[in-house]
N, C-alpha and C. Protein backbone atom coordinates (compact mmCIF):
# COMPACT_ATOMS: atom_id res chain seq x y z
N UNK A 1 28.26 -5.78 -9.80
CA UNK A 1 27.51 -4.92 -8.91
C UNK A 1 27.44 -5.60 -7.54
N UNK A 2 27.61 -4.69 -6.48
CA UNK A 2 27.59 -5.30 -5.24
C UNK A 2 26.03 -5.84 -4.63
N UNK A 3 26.31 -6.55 -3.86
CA UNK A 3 24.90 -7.31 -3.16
C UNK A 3 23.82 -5.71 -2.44
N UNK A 4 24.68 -5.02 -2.04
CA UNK A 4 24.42 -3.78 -1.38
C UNK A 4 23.52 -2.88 -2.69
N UNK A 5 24.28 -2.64 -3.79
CA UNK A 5 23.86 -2.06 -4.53
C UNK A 5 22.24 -2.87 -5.43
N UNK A 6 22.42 -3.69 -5.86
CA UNK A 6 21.09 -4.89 -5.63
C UNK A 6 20.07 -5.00 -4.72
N UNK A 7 20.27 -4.98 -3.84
CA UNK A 7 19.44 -4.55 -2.61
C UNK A 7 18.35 -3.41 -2.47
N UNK A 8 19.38 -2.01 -3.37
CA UNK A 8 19.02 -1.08 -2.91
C UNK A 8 18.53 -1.04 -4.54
N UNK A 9 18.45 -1.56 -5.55
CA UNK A 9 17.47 -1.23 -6.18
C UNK A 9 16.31 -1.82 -5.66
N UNK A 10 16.25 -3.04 -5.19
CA UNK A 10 14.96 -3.79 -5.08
C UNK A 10 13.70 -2.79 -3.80
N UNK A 11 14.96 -2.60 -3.18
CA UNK A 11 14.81 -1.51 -2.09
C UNK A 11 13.10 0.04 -3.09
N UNK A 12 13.76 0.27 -3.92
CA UNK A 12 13.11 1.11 -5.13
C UNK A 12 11.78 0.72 -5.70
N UNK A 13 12.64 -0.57 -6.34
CA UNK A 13 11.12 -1.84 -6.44
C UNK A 13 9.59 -1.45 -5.71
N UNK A 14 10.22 -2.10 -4.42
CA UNK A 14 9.42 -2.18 -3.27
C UNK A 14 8.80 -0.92 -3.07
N UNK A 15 9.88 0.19 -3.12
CA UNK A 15 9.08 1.54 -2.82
C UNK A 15 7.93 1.71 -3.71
N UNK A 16 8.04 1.57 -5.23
CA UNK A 16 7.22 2.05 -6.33
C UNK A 16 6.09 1.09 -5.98
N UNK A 17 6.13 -0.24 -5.97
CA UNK A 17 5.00 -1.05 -5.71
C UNK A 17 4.44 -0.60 -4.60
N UNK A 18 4.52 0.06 -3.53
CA UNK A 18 3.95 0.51 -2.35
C UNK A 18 2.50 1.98 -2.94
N UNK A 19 3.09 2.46 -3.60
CA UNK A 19 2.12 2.98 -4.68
C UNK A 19 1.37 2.66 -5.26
N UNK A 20 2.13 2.01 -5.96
CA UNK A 20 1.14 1.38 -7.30
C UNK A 20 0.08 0.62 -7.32
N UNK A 21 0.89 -0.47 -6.21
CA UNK A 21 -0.15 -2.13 -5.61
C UNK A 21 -0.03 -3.27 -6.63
N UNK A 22 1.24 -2.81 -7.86
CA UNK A 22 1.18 -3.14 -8.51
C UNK A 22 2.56 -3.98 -8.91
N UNK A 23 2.97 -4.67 -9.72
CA UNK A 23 4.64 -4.90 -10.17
C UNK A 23 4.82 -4.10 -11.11
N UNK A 24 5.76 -3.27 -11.61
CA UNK A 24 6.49 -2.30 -12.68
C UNK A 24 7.28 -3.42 -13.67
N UNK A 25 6.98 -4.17 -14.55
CA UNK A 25 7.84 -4.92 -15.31
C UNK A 25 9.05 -4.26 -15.70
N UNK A 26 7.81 -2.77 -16.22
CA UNK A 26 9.35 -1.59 -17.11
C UNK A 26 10.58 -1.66 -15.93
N UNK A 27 10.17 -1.27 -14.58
CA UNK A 27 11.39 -0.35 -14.22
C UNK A 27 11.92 -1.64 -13.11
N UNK A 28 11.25 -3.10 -13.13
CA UNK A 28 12.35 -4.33 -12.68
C UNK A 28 13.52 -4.56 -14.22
N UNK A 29 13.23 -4.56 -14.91
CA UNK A 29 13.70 -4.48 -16.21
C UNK A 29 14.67 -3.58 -16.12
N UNK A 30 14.51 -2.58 -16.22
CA UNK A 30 15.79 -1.58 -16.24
C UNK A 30 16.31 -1.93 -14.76
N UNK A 31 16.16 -1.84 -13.84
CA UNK A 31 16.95 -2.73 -12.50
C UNK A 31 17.60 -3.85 -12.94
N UNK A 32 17.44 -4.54 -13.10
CA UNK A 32 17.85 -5.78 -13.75
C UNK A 32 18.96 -6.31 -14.23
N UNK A 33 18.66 -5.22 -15.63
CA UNK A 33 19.41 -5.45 -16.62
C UNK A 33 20.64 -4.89 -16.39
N UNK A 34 20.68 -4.13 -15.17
CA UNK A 34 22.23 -3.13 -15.04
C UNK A 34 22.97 -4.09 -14.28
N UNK A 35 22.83 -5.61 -13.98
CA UNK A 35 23.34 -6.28 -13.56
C UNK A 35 23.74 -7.10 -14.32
N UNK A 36 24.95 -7.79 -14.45
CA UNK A 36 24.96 -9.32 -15.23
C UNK A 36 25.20 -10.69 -14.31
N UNK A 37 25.66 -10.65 -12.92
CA UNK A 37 25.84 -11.26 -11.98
C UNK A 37 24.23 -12.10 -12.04
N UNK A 38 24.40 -13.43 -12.01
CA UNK A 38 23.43 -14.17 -12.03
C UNK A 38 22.71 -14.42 -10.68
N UNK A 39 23.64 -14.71 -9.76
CA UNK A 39 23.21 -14.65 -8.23
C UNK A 39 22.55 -13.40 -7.83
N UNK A 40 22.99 -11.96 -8.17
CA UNK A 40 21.87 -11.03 -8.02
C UNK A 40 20.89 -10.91 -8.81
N UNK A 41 20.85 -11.29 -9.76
CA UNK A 41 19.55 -11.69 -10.84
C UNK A 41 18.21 -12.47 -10.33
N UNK A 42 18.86 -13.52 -9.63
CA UNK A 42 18.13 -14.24 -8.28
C UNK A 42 17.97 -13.38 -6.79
N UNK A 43 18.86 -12.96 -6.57
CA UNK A 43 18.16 -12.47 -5.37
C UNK A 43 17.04 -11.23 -5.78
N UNK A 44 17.58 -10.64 -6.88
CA UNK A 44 16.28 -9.47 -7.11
C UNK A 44 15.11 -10.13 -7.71
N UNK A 45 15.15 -10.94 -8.21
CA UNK A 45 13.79 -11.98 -8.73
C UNK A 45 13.05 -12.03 -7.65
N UNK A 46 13.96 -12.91 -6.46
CA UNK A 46 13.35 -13.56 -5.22
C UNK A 46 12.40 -12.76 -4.45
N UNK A 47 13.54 -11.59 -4.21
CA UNK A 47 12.96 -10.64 -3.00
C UNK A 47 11.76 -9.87 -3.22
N UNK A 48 12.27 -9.26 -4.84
CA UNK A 48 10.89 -8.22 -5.04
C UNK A 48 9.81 -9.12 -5.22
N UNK A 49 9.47 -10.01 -6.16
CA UNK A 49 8.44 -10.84 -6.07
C UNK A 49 7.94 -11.58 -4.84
N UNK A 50 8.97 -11.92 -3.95
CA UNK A 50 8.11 -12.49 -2.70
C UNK A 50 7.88 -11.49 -1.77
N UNK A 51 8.66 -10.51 -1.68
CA UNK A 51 7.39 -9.23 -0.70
C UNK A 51 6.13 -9.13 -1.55
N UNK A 52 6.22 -9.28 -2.92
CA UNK A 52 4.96 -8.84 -3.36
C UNK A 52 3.64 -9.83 -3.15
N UNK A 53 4.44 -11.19 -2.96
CA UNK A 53 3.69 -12.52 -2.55
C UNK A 53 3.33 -12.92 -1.34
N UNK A 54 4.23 -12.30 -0.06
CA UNK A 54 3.91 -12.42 0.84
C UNK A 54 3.29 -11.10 1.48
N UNK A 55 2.97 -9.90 0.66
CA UNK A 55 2.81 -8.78 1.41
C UNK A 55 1.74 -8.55 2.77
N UNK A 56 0.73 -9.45 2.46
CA UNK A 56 -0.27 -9.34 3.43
C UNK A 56 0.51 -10.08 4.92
N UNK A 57 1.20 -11.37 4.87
CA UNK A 57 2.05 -11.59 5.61
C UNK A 57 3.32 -10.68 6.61
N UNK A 58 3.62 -10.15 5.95
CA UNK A 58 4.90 -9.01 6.07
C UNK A 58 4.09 -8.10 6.68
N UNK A 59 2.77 -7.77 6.01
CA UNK A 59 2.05 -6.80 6.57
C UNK A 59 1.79 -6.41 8.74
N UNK A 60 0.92 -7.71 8.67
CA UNK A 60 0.87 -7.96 9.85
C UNK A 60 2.14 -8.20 10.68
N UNK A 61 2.96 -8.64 10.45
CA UNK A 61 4.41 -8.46 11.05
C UNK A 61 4.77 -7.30 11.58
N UNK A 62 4.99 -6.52 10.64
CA UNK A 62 5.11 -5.20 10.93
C UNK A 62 4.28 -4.68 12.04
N UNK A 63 2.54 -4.72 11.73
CA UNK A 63 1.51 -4.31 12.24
C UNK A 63 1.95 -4.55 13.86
N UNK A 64 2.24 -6.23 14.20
CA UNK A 64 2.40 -6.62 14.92
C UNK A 64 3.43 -5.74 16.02
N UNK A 65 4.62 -5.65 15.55
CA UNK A 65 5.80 -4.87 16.04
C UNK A 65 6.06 -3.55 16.01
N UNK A 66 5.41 -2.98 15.77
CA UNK A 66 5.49 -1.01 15.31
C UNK A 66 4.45 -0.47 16.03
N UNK A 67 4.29 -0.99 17.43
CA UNK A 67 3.45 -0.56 18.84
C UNK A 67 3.20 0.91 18.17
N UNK A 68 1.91 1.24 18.13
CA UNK A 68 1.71 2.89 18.73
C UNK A 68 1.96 3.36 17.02
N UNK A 69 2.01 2.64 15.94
CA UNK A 69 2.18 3.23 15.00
C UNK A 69 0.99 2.89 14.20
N UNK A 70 0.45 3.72 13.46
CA UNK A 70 -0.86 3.19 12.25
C UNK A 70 0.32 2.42 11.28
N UNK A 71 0.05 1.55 10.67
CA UNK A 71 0.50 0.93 9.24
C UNK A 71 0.31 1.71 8.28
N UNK A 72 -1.15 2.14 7.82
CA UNK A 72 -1.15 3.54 7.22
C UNK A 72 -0.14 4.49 7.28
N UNK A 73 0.38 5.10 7.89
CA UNK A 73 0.72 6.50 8.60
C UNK A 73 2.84 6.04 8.55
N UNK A 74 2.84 4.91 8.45
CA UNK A 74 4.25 4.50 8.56
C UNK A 74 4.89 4.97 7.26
N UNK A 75 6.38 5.85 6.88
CA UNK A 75 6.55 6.65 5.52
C UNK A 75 6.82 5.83 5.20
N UNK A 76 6.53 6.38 3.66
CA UNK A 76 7.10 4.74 2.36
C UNK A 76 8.16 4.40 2.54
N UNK A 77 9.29 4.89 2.62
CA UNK A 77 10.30 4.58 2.47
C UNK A 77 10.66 3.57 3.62
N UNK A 78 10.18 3.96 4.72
CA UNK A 78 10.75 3.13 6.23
C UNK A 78 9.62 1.80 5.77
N UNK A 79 8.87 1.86 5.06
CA UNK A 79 8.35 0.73 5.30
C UNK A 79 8.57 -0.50 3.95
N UNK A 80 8.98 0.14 3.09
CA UNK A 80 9.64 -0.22 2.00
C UNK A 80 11.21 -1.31 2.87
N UNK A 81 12.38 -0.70 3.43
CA UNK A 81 12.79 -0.94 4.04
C UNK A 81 12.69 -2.26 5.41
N UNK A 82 11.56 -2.23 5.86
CA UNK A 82 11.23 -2.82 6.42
C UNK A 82 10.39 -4.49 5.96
N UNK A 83 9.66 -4.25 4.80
CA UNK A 83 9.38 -5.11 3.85
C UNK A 83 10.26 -6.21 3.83
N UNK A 84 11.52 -5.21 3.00
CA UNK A 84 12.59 -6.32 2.55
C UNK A 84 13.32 -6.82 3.32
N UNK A 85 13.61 -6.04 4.67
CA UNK A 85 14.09 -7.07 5.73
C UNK A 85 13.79 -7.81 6.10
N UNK A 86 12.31 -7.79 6.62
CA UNK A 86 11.83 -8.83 7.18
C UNK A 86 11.66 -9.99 6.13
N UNK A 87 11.29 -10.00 4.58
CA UNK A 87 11.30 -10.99 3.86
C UNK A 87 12.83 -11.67 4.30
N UNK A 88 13.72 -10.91 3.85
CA UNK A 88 15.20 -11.63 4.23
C UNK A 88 15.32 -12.26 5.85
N UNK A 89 15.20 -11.80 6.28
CA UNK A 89 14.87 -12.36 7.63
C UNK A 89 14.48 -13.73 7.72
N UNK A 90 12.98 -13.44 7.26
CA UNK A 90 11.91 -15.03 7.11
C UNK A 90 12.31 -15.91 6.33
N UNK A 91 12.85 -15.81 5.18
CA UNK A 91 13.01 -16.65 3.71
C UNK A 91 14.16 -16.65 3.17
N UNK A 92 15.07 -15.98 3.95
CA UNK A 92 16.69 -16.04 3.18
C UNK A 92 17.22 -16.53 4.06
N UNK A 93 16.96 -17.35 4.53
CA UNK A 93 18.54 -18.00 5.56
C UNK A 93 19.86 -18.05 5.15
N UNK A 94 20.35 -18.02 4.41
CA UNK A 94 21.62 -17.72 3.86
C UNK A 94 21.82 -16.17 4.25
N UNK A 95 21.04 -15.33 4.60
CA UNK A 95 21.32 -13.66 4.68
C UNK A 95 21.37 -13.65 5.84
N UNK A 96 22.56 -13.26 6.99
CA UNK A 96 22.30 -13.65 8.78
C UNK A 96 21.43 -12.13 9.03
N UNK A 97 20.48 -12.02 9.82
CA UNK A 97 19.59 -11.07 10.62
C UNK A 97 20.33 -9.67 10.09
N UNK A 98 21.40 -9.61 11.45
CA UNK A 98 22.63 -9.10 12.03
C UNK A 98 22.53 -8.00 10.14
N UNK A 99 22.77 -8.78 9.42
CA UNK A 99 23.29 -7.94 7.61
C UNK A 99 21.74 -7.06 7.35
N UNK A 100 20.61 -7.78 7.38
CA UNK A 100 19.34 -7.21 7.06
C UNK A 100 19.17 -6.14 7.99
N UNK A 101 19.04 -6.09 9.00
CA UNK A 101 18.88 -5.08 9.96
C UNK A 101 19.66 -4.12 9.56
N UNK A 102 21.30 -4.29 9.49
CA UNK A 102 21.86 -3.29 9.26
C UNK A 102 21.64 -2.12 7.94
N UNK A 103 21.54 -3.28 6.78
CA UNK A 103 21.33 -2.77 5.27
C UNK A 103 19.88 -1.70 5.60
N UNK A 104 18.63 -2.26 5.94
CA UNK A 104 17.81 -1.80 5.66
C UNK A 104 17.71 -0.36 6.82
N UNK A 105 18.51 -0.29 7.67
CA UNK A 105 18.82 0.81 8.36
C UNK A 105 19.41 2.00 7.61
N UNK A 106 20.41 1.45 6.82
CA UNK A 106 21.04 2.41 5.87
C UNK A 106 19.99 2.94 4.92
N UNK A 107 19.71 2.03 4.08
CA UNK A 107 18.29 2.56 3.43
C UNK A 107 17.92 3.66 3.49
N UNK A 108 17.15 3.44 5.24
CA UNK A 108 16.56 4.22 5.43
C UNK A 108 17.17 5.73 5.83
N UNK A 109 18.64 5.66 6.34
CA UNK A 109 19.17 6.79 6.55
C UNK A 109 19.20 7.77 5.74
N UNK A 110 19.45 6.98 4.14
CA UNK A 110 19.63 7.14 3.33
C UNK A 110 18.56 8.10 2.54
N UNK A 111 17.54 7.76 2.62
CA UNK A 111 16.14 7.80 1.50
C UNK A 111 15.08 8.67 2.53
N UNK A 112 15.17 8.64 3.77
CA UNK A 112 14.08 8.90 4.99
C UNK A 112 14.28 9.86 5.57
N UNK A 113 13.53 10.10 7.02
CA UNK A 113 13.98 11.38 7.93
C UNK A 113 14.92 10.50 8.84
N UNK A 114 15.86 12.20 9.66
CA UNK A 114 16.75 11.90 10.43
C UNK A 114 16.41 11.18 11.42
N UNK A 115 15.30 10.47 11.38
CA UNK A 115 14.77 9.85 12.73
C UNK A 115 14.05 7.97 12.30
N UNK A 116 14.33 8.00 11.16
CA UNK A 116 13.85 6.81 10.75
C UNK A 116 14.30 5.95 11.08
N UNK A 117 15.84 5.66 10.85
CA UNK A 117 16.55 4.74 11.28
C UNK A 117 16.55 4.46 12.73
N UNK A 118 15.94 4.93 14.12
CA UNK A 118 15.62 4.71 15.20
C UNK A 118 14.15 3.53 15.02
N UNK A 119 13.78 4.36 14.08
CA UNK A 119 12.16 3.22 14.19
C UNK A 119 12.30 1.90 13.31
N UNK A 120 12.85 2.06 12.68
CA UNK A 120 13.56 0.71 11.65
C UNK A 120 14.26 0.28 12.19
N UNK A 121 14.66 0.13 12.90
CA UNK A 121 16.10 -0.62 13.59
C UNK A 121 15.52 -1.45 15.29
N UNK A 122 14.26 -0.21 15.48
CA UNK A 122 13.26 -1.13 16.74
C UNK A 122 12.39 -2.03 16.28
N UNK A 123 11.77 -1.89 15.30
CA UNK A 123 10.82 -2.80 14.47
C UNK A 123 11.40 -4.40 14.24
N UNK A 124 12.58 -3.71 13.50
CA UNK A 124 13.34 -5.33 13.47
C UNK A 124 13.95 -5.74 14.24
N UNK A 125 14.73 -4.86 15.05
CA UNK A 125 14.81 -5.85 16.61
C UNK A 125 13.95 -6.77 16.71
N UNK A 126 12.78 -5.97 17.20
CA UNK A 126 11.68 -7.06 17.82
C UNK A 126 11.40 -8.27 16.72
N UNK A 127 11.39 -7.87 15.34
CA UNK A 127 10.88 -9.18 14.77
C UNK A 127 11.70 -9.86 14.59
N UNK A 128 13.48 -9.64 14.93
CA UNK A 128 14.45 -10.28 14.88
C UNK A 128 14.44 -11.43 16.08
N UNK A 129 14.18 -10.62 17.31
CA UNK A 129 13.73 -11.25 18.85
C UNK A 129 12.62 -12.45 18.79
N UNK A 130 11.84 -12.24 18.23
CA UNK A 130 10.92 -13.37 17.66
C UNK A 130 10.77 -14.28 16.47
N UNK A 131 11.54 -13.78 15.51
CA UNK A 131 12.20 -15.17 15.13
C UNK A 131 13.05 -15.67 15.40
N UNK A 132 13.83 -15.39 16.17
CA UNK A 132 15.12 -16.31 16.69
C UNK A 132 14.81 -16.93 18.09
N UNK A 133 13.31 -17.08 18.08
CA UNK A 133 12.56 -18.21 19.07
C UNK A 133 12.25 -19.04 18.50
């Protein structure tokens, strides 16, 4: 399974926990298991559990960079999206910016309104712009 396709379950992950507030054992489990690649086994370990570890962190990030937007009011999906970039961003150095930005743009093209990927793609600019100070 591709890194892309991995991604975009955790991508799911993230969405359902945005609900819940919770971790889904069942449905990381069935994510999971449709993989046998050990390196994505790890990155989906990593990612979904540390947005869930750093969420209050990630939180304000966002908060920080999404001028003029409630955090509330931001759709699940774009912010789901946004989650996992910025974790990759902060904590994956092995993943360059440049890949996260792009992936989680698709995402959102993907899953969101025709207008999401404009606000996801400014968000992480900026938090791209400030970590690479």
């Amino acid at each position: 399974m591709s890194r892309k396709t991995v991604r975009e379950h955790v991508y799911k992950l993230i969405f359902e926990y945005l609900f819940s507030g919770t971790p889904n054992p069942r449905t990381y489990a069935v994510f999971s298991a449709s993989d046998g690649e050990q390196d994505n086994a790890e990155y989906m370990q990593t990612v979904y559990y540390g947005v869930i570890e750093k969420y209050d962190e990630l939180k304000s990030i966002i908060i920080k960079h999404a001028e003029g937007f409630s955090y509330d009011r931001i759709f699940k999906p774009d912010l789901a999206a946004l989650l996992l970039s910025i974790y990759e961003m902060k904590y994956m150095p092995d993943i360059p910016n440049a890949v996260s930005i792009n992936e989680a743009v698709e995402l959102v093209k993907t899953y969101s309104t025709d207008k999401s990927h404009v606000f996801v793609n400014g968000v992480l600019a900026s938090v791209n712009k400030e970590l690479s100070h």
